[in-house]
PDB file of N, CA and C in Angstrom:
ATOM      1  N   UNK A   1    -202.562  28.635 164.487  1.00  0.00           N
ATOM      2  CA  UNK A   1    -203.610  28.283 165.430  1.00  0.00           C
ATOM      3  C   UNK A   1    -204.988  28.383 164.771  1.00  0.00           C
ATOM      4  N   UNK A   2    -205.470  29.565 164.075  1.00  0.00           N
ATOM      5  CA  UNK A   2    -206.605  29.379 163.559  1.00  0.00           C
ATOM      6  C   UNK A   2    -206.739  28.845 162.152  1.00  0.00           C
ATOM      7  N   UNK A   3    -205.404  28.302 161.597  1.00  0.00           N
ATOM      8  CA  UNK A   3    -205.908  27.172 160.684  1.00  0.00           C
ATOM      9  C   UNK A   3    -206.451  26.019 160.973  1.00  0.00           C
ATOM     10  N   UNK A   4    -205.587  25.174 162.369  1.00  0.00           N
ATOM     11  CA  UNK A   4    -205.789  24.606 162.483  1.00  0.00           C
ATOM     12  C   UNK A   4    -207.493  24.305 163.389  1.00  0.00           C
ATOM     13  N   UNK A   5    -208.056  25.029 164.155  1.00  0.00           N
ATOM     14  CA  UNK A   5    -208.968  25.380 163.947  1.00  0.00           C
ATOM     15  C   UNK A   5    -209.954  25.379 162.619  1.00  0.00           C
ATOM     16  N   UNK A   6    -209.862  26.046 162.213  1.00  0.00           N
ATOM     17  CA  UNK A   6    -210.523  25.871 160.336  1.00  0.00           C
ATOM     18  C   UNK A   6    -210.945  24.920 160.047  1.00  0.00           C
ATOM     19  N   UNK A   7    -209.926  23.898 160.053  1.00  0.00           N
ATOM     20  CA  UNK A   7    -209.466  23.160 159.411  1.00  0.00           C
ATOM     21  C   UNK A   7    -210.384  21.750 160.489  1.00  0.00           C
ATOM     22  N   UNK A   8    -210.205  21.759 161.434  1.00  0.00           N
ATOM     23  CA  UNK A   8    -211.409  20.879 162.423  1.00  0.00           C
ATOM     24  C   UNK A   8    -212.032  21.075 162.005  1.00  0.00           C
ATOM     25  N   UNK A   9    -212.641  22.331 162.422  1.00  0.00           N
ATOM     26  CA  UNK A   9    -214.336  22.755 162.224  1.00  0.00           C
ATOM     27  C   UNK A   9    -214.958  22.130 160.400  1.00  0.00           C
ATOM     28  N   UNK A  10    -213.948  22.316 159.589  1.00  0.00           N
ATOM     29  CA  UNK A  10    -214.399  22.235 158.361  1.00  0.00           C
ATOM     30  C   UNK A  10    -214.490  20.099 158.234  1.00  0.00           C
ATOM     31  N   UNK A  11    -213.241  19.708 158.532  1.00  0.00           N
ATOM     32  CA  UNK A  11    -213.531  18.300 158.714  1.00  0.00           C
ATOM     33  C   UNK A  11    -214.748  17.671 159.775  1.00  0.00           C
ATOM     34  N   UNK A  12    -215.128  18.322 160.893  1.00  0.00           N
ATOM     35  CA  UNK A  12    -216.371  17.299 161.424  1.00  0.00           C
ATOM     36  C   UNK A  12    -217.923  18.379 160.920  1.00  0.00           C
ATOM     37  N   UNK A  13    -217.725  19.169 159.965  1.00  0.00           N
ATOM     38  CA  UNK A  13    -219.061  19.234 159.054  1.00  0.00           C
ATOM     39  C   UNK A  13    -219.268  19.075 158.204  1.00  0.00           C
ATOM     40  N   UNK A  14    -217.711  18.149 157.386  1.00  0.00           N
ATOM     41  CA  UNK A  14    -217.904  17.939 156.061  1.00  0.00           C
ATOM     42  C   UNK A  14    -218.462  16.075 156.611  1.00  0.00           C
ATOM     43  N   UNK A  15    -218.137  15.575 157.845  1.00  0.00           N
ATOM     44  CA  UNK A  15    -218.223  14.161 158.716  1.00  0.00           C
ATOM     45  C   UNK A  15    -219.746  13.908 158.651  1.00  0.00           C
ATOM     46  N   UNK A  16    -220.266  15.337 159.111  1.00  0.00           N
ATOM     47  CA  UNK A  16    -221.513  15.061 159.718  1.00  0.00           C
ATOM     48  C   UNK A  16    -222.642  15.120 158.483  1.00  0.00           C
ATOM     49  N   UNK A  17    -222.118  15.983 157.591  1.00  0.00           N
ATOM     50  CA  UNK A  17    -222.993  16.135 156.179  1.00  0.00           C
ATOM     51  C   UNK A  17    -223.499  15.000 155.863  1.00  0.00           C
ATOM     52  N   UNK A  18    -222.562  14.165 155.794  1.00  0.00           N
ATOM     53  CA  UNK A  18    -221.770  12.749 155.058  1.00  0.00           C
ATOM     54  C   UNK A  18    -222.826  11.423 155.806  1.00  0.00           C
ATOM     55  N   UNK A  19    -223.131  11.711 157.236  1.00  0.00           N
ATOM     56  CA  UNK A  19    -223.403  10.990 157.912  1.00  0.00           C
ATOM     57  C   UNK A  19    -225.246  11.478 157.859  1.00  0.00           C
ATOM     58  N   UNK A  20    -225.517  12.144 157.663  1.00  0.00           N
ATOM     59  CA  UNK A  20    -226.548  12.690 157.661  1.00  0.00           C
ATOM     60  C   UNK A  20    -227.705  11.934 157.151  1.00  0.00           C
ATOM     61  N   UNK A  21    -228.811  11.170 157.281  1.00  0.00           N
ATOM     62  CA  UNK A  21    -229.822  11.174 156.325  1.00  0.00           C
ATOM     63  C   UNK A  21    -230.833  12.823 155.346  1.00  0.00           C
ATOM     64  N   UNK A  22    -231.321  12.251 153.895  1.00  0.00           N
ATOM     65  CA  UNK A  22    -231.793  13.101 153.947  1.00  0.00           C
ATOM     66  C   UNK A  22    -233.008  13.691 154.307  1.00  0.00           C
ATOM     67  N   UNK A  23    -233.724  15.093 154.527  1.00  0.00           N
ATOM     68  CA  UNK A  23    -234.221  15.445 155.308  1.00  0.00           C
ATOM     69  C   UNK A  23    -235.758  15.137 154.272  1.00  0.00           C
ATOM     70  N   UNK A  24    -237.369  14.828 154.549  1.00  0.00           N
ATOM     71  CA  UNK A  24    -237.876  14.455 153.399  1.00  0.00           C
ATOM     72  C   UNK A  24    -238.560  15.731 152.493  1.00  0.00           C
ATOM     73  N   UNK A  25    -237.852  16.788 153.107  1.00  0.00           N
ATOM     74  CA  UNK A  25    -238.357  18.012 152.723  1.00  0.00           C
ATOM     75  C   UNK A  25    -237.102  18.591 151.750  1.00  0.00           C
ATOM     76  N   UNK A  26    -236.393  17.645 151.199  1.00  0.00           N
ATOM     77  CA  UNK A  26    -234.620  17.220 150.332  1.00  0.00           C
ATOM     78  C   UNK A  26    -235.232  16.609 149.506  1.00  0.00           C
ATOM     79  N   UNK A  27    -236.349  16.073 148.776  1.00  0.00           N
ATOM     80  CA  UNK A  27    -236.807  14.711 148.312  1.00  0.00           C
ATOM     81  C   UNK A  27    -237.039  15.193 146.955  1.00  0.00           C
ATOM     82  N   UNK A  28    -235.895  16.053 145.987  1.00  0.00           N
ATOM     83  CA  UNK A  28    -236.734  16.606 145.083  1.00  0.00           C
ATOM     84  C   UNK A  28    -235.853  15.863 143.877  1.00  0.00           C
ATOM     85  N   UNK A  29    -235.551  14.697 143.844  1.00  0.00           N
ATOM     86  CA  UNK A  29    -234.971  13.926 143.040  1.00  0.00           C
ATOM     87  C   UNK A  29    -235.708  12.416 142.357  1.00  0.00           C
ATOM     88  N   UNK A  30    -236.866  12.526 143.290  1.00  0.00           N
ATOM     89  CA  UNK A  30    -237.955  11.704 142.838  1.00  0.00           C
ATOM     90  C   UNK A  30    -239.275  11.811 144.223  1.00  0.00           C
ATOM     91  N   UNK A  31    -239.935  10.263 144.382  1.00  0.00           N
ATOM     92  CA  UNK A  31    -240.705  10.462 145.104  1.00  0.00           C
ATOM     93  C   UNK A  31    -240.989  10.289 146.512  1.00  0.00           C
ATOM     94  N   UNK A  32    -241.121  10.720 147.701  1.00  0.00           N
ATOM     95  CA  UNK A  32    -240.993  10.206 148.824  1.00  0.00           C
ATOM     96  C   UNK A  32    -242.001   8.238 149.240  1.00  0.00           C
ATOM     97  N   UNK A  33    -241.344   7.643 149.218  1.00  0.00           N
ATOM     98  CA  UNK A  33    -242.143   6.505 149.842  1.00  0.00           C
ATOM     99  C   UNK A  33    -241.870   6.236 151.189  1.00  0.00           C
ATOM    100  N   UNK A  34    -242.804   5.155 151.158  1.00  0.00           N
ATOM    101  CA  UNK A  34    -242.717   4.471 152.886  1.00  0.00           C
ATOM    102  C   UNK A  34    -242.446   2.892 152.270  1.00  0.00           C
ATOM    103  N   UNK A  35    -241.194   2.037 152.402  1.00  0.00           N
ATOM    104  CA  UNK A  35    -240.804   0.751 151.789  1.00  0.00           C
ATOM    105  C   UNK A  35    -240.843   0.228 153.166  1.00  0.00           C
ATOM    106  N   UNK A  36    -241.183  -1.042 152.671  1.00  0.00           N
ATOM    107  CA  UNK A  36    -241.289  -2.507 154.274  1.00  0.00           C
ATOM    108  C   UNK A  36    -240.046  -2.583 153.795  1.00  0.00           C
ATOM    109  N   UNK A  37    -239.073  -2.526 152.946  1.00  0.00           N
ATOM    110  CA  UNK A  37    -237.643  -3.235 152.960  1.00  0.00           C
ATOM    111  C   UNK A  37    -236.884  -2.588 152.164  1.00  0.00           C
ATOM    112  N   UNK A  38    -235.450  -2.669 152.145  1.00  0.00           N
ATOM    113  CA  UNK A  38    -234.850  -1.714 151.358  1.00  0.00           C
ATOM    114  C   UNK A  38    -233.485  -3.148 151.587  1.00  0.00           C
ATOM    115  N   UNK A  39    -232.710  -2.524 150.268  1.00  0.00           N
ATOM    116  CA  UNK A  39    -231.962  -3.313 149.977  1.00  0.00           C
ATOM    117  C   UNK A  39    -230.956  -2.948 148.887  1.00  0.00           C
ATOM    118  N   UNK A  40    -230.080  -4.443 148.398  1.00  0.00           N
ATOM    119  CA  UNK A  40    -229.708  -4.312 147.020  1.00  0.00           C
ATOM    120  C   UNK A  40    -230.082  -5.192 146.162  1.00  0.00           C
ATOM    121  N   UNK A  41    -229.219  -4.931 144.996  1.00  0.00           N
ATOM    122  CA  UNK A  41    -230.003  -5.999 143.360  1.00  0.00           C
ATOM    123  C   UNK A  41    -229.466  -7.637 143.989  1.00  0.00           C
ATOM    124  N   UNK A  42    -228.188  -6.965 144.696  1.00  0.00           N
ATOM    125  CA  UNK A  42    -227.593  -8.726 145.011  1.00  0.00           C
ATOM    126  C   UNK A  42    -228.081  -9.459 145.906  1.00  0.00           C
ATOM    127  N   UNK A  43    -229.199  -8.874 146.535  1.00  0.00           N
ATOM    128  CA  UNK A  43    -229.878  -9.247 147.778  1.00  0.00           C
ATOM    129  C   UNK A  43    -230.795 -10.470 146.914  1.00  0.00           C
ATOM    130  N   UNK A  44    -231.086 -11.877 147.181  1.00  0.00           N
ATOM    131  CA  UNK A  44    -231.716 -12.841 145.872  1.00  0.00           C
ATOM    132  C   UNK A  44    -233.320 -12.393 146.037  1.00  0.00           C
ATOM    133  N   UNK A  45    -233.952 -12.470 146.863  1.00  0.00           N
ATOM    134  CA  UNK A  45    -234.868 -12.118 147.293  1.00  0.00           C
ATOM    135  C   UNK A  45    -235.777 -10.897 146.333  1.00  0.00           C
ATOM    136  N   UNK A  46    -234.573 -10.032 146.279  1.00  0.00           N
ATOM    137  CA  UNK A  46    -234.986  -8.275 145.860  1.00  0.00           C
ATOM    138  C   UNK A  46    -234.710  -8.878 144.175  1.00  0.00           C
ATOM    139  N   UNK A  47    -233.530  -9.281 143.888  1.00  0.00           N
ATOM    140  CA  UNK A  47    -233.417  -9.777 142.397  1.00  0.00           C
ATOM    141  C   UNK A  47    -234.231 -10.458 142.287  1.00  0.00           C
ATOM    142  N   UNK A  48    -234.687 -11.369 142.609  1.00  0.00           N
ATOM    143  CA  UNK A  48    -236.204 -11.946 141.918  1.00  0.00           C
ATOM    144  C   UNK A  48    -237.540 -11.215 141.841  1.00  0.00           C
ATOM    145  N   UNK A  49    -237.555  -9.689 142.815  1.00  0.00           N
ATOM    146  CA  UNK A  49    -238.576  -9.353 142.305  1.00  0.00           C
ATOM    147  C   UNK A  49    -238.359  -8.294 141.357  1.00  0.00           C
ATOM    148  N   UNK A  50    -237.294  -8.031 140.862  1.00  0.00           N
ATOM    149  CA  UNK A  50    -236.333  -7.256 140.004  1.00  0.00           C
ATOM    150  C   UNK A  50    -236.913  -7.874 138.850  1.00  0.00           C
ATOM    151  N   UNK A  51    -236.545  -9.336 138.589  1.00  0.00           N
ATOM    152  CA  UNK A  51    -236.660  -9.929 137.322  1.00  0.00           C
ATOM    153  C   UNK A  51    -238.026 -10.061 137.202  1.00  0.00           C
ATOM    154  N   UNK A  52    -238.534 -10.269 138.066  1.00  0.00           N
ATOM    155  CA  UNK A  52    -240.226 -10.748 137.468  1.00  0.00           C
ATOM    156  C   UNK A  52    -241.118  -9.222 136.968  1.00  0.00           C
ATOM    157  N   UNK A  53    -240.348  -8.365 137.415  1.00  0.00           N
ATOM    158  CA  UNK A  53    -240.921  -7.133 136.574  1.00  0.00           C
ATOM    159  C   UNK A  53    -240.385  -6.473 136.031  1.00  0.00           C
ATOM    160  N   UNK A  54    -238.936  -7.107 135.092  1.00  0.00           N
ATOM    161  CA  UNK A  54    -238.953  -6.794 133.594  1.00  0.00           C
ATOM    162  C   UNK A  54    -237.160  -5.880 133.921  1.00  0.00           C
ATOM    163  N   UNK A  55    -236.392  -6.046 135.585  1.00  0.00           N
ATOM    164  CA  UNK A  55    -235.544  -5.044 135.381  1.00  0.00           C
ATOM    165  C   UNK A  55    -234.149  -5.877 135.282  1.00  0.00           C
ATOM    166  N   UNK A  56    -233.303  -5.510 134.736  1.00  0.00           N
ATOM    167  CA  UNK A  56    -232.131  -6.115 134.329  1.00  0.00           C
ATOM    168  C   UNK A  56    -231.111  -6.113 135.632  1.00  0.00           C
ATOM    169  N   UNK A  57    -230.719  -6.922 137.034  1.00  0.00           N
ATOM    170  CA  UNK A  57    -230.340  -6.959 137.992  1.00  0.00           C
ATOM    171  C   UNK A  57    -229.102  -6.237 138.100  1.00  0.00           C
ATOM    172  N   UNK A  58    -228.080  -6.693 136.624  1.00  0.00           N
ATOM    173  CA  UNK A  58    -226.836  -6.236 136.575  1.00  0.00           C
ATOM    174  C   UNK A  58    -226.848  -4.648 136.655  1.00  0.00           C
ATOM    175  N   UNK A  59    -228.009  -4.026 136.097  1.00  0.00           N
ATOM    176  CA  UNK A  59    -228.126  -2.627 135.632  1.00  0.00           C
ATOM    177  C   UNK A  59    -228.467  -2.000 136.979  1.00  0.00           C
ATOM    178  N   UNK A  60    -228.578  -2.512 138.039  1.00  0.00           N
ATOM    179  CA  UNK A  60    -229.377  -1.574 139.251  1.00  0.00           C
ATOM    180  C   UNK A  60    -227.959  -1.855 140.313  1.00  0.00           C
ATOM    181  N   UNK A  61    -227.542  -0.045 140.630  1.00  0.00           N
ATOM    182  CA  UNK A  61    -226.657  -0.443 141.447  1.00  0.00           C
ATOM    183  C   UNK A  61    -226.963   0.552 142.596  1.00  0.00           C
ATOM    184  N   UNK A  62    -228.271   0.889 142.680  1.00  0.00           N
ATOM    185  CA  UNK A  62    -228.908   1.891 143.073  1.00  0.00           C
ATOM    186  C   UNK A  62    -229.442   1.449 144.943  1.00  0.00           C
ATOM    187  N   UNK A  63    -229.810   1.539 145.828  1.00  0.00           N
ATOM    188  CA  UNK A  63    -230.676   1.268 147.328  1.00  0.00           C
ATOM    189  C   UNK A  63    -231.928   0.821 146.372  1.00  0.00           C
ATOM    190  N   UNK A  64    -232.778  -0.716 146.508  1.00  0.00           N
ATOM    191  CA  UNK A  64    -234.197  -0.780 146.290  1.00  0.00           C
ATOM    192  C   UNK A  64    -235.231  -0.659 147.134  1.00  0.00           C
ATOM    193  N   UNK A  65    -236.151  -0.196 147.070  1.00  0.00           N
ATOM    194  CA  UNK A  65    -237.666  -0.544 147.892  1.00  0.00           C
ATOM    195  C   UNK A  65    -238.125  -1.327 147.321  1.00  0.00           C
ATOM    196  N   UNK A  66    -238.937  -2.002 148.483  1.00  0.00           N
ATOM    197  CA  UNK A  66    -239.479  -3.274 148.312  1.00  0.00           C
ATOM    198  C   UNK A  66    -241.006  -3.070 149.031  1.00  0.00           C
ATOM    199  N   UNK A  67    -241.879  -3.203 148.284  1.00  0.00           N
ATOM    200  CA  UNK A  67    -243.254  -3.102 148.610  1.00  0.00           C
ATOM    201  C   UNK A  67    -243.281  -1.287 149.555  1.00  0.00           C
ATOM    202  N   UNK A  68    -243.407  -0.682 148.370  1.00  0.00           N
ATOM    203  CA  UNK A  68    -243.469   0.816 148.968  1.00  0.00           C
ATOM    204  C   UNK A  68    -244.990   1.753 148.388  1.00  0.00           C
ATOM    205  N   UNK A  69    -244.848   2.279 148.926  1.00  0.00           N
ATOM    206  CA  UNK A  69    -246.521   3.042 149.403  1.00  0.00           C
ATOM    207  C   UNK A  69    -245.890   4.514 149.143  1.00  0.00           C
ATOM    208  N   UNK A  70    -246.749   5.250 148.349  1.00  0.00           N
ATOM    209  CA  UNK A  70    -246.436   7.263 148.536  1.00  0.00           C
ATOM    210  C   UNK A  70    -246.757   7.510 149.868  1.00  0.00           C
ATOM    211  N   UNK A  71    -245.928   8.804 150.583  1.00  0.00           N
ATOM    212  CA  UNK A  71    -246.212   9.296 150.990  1.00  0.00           C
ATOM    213  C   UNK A  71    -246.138  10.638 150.434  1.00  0.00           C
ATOM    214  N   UNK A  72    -247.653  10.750 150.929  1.00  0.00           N
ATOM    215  CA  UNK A  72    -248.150  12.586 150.374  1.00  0.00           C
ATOM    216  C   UNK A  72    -247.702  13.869 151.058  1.00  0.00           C
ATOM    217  N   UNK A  73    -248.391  13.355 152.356  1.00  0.00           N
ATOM    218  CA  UNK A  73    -248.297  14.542 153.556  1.00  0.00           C
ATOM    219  C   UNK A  73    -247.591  13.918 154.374  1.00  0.00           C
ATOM    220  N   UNK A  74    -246.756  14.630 155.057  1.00  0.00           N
ATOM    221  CA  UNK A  74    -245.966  14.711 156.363  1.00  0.00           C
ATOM    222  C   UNK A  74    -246.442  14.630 157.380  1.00  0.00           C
ATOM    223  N   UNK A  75    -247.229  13.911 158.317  1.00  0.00           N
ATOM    224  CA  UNK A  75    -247.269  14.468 160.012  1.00  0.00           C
ATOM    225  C   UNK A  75    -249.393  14.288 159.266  1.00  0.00           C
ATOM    226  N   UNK A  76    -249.674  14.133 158.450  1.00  0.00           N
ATOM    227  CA  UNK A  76    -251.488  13.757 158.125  1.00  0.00           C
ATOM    228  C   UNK A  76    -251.311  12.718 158.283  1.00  0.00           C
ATOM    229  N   UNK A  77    -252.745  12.200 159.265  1.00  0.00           N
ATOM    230  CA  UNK A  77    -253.052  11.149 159.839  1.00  0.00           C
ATOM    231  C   UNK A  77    -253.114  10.010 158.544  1.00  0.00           C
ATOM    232  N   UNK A  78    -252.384   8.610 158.669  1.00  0.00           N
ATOM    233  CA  UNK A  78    -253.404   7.551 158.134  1.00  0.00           C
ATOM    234  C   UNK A  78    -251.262   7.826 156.464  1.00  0.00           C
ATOM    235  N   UNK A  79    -251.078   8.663 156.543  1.00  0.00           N
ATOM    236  CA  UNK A  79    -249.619   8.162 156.420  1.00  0.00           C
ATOM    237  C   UNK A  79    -248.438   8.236 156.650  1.00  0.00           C
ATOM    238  N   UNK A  80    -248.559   7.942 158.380  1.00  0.00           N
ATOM    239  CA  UNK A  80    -247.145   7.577 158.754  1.00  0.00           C
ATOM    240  C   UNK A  80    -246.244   6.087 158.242  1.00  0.00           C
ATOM    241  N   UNK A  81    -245.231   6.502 158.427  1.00  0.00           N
ATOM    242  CA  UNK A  81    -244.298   5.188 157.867  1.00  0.00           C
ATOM    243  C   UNK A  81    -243.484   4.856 158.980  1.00  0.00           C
ATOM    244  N   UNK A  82    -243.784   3.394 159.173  1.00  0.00           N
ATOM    245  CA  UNK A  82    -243.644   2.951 160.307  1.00  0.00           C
ATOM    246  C   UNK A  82    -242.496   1.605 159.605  1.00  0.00           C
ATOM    247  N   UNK A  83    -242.180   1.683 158.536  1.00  0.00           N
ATOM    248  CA  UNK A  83    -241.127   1.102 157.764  1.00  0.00           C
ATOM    249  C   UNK A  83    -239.881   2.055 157.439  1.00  0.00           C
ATOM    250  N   UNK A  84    -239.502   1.650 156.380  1.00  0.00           N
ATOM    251  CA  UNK A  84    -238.077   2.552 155.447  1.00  0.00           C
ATOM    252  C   UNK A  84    -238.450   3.761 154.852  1.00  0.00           C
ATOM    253  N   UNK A  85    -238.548   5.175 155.325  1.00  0.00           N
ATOM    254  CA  UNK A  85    -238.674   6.146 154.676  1.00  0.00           C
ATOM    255  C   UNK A  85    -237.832   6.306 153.774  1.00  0.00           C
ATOM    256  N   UNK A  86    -237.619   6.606 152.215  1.00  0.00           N
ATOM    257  CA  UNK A  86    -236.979   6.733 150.748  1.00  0.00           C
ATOM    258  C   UNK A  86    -237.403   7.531 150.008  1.00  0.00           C
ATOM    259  N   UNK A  87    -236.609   8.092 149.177  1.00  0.00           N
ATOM    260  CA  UNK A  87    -236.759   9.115 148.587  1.00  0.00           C
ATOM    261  C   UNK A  87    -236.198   8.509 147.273  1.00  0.00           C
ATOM    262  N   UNK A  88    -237.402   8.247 146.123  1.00  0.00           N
ATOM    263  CA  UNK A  88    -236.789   6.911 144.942  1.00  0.00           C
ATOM    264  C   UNK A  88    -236.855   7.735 144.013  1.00  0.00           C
ATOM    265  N   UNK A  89    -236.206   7.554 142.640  1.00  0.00           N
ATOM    266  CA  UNK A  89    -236.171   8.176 141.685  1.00  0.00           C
ATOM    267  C   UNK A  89    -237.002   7.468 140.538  1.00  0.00           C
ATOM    268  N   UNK A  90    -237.232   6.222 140.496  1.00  0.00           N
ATOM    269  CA  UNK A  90    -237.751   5.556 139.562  1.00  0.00           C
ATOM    270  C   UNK A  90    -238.676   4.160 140.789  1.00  0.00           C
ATOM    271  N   UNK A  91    -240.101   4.685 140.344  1.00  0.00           N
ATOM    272  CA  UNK A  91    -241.079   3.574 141.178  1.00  0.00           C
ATOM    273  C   UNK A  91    -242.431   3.314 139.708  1.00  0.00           C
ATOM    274  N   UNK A  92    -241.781   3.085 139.214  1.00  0.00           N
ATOM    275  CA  UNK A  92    -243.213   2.522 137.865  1.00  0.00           C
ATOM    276  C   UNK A  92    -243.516   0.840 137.729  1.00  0.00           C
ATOM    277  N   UNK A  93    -243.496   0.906 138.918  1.00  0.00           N
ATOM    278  CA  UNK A  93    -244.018  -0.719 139.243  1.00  0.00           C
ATOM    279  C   UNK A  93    -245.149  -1.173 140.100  1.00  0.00           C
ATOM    280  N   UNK A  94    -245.782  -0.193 139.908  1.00  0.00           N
ATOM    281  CA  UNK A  94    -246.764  -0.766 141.568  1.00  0.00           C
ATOM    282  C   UNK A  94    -246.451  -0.743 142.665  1.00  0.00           C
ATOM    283  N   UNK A  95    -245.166   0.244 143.130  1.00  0.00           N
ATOM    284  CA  UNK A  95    -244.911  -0.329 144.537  1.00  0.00           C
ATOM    285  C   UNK A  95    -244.605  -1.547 144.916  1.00  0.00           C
ATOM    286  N   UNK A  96    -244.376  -2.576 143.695  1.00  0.00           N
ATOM    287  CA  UNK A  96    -243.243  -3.606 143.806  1.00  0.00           C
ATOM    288  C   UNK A  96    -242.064  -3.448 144.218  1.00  0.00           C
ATOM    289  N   UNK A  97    -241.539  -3.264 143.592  1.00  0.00           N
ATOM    290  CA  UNK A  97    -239.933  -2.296 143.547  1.00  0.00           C
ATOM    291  C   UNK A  97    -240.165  -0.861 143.435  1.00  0.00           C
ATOM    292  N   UNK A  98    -239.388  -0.010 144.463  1.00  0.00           N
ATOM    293  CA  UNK A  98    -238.755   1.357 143.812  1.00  0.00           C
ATOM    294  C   UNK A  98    -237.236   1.329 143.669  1.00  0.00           C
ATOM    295  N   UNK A  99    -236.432   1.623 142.528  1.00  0.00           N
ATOM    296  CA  UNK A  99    -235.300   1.929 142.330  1.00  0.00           C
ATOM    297  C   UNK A  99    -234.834   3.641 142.906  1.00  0.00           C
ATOM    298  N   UNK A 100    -233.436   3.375 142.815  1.00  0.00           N
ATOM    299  CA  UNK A 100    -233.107   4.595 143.195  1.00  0.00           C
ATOM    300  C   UNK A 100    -233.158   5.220 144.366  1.00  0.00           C
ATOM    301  N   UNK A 101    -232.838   4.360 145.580  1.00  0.00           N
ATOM    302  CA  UNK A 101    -233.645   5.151 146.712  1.00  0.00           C
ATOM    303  C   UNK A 101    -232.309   5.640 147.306  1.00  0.00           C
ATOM    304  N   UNK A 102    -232.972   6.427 148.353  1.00  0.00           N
ATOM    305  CA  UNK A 102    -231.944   7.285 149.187  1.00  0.00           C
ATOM    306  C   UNK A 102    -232.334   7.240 150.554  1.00  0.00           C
ATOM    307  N   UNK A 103    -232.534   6.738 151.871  1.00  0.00           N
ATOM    308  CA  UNK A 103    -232.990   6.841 152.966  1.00  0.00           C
ATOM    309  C   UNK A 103    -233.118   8.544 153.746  1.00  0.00           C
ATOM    310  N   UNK A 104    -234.483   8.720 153.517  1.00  0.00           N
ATOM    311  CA  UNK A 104    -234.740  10.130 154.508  1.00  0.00           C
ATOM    312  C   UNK A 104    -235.028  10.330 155.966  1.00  0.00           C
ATOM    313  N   UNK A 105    -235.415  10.957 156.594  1.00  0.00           N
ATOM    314  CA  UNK A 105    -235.502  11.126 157.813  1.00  0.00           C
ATOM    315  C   UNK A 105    -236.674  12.259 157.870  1.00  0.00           C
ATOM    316  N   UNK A 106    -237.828  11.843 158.208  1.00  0.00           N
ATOM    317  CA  UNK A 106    -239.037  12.123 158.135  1.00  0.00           C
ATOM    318  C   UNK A 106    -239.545  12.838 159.508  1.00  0.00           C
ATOM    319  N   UNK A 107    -239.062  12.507 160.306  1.00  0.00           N
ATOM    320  CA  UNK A 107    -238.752  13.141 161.486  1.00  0.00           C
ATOM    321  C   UNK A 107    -238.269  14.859 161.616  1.00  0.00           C
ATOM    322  N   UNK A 108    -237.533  15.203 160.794  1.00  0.00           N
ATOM    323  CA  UNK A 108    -236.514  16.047 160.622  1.00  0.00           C
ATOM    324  C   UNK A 108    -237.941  17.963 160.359  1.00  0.00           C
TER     325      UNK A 108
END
């Protein structure tokens, strides 16, 4: 009886982990942005702005941002993100592209 027990409890929090966004106060794997779009390399749209700044499409198998902005502060006026909150690992483009992203929850 109390395995099976256990054994629930341990499957719908390993469910919910899983399901979870991360929290942006989790963001320590690169930088928090605010993206108008998020995507992939196969998306044509996102690959063309992939190629026009130098990144190899095949090589990105990563979530992209697409036209993304830092966010600094949390909850300070003037930058809320009213787009795709991300948490990118590689953005050395201008906020063209960020690679690497992870969707956060800014809210949290």
């Amino acid at each position: 009886m109390q395995f099976k027990l256990l054994a629930s409890t341990l499957a719908v929090a390993a469910t919910l982990a899983a399901a979870t966004d991360l929290p942006a106060s989790q963001c320590n794997t690169g930088n928090l942005q605010c993206c108008n779009t998020t995507g992939t390399a196969k998306d044509s749209a996102i690959a063309g702005l992939l190629a026009l700044v130098g990144v190899v499409v095949q090589d990105v198998t990563a979530i992209v941002g697409v036209t993304c902005t830092p966010i600094s502060v949390i909850g300070v006026g003037g930058n809320s993100c009213t787009a795709q909150p991300v948490c990118c690992t590689n953005n050395q483009f201008n906020g063209v592209v960020a690679l690497g992203c992870t969707p956060v929850n800014i809210n949290l």
